[in-house]
C-alpha atoms as a PDB file:
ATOM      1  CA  UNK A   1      36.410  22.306  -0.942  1.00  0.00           C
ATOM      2  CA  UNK A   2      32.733  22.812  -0.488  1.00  0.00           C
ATOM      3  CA  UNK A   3      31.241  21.339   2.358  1.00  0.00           C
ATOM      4  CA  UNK A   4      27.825  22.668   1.977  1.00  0.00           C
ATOM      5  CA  UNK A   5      28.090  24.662   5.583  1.00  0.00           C
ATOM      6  CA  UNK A   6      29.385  27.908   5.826  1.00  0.00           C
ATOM      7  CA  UNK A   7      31.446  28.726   8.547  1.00  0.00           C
ATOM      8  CA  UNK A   8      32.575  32.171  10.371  1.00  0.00           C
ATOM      9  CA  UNK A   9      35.938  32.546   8.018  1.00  0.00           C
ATOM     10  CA  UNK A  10      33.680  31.816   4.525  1.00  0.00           C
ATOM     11  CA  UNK A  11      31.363  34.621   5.525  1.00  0.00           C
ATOM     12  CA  UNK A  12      34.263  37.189   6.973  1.00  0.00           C
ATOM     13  CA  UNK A  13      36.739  36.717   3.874  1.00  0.00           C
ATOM     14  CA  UNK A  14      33.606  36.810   1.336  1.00  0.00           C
ATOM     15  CA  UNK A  15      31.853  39.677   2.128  1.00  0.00           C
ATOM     16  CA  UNK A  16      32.298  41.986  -0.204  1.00  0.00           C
ATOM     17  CA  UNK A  17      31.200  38.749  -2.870  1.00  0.00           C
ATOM     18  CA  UNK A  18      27.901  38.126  -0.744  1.00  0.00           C
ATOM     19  CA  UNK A  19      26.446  41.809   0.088  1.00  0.00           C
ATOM     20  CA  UNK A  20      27.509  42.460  -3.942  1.00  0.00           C
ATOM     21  CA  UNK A  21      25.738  39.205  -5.221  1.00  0.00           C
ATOM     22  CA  UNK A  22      23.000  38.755  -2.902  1.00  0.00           C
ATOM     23  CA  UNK A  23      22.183  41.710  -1.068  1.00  0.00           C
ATOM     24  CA  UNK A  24      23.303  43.608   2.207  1.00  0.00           C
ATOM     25  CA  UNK A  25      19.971  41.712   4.209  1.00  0.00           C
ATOM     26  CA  UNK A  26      21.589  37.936   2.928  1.00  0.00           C
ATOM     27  CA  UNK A  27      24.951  38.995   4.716  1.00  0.00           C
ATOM     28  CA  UNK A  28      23.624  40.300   7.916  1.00  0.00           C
ATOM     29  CA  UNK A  29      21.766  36.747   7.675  1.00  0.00           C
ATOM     30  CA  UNK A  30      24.879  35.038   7.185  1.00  0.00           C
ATOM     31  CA  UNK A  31      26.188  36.836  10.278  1.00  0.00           C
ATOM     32  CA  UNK A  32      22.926  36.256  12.530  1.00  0.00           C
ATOM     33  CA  UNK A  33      23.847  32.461  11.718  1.00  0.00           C
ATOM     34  CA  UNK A  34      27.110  32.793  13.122  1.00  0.00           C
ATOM     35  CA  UNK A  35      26.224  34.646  16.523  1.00  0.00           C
ATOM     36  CA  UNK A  36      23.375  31.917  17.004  1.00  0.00           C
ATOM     37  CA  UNK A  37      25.661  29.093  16.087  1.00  0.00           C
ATOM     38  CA  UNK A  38      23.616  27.317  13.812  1.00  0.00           C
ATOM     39  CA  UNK A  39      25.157  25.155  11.149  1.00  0.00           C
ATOM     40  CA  UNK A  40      23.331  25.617   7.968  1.00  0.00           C
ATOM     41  CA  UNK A  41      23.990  25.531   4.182  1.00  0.00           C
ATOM     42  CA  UNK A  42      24.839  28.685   2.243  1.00  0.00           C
ATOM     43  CA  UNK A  43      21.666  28.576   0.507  1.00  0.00           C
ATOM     44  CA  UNK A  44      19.570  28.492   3.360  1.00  0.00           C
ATOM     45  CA  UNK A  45      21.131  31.167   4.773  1.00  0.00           C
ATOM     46  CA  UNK A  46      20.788  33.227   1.980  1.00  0.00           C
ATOM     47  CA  UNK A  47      17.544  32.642   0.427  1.00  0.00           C
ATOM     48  CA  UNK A  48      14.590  33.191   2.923  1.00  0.00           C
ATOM     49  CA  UNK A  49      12.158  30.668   2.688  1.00  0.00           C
ATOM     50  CA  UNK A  50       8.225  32.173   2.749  1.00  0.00           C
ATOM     51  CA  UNK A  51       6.525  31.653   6.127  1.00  0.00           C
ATOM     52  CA  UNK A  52       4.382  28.870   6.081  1.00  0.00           C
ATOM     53  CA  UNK A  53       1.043  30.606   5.501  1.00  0.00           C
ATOM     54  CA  UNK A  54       2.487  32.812   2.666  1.00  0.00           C
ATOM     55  CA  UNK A  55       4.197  29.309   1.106  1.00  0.00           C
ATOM     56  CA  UNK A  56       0.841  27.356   1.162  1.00  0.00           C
ATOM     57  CA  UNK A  57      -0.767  30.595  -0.893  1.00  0.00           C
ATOM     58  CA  UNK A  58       1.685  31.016  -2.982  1.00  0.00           C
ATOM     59  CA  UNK A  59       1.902  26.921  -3.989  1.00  0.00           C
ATOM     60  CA  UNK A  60      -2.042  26.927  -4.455  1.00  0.00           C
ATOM     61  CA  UNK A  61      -1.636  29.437  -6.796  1.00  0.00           C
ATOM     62  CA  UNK A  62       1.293  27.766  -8.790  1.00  0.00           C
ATOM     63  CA  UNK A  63      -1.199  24.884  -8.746  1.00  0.00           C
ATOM     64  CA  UNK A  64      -3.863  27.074 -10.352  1.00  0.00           C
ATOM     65  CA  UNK A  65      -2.239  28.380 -12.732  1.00  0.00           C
ATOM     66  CA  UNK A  66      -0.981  24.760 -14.158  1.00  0.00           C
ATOM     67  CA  UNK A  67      -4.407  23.753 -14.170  1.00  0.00           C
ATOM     68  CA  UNK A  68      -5.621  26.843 -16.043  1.00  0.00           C
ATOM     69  CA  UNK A  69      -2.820  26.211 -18.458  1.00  0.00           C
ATOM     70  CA  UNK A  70      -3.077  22.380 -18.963  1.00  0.00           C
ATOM     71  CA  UNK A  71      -7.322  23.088 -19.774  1.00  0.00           C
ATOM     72  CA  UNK A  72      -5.725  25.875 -22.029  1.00  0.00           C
ATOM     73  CA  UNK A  73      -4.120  23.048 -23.864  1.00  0.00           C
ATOM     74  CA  UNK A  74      -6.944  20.646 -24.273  1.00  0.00           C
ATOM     75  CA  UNK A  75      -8.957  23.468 -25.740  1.00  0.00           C
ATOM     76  CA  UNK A  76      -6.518  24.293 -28.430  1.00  0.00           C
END
């Protein structure tokens, strides 16, 4: 059953599964979780979310770029 939170025994008897698939840095993650006791899902364990500054840049340019392609359309 998934339960959405991974615990000590998912991350021990998958290991081999995670560093192949996602990376040595997403299982030492996965581990850091576990020493700090944190209950979080897989995926937010795994995937590292962009620090705030970084994420604000990053979806201001996603917004430019849809704007730059919607005017694209009208001019077509």
């Amino acid at each position: 059953m998934i339960s959405g939170v991974i615990t000590t025994r998912h991350v021990i008897r998958h290991a081999a599964t995670i560093v192949r698939e996602f990376g040595t840095a997403a299982y030492l993650r996965c581990c850091l979780v576990i020493l700090r006791r944190r209950r979080v899902t897989f995926l937010e364990c795994v995937f590292v979310r962009p620090p705030a500054i970084g994420r604000r840049v990053w979806l201001h340019a996603e917004k430019r770029a849809a704007e730059r392609n919607q005017t694209c359309l009208q001019n077509a």
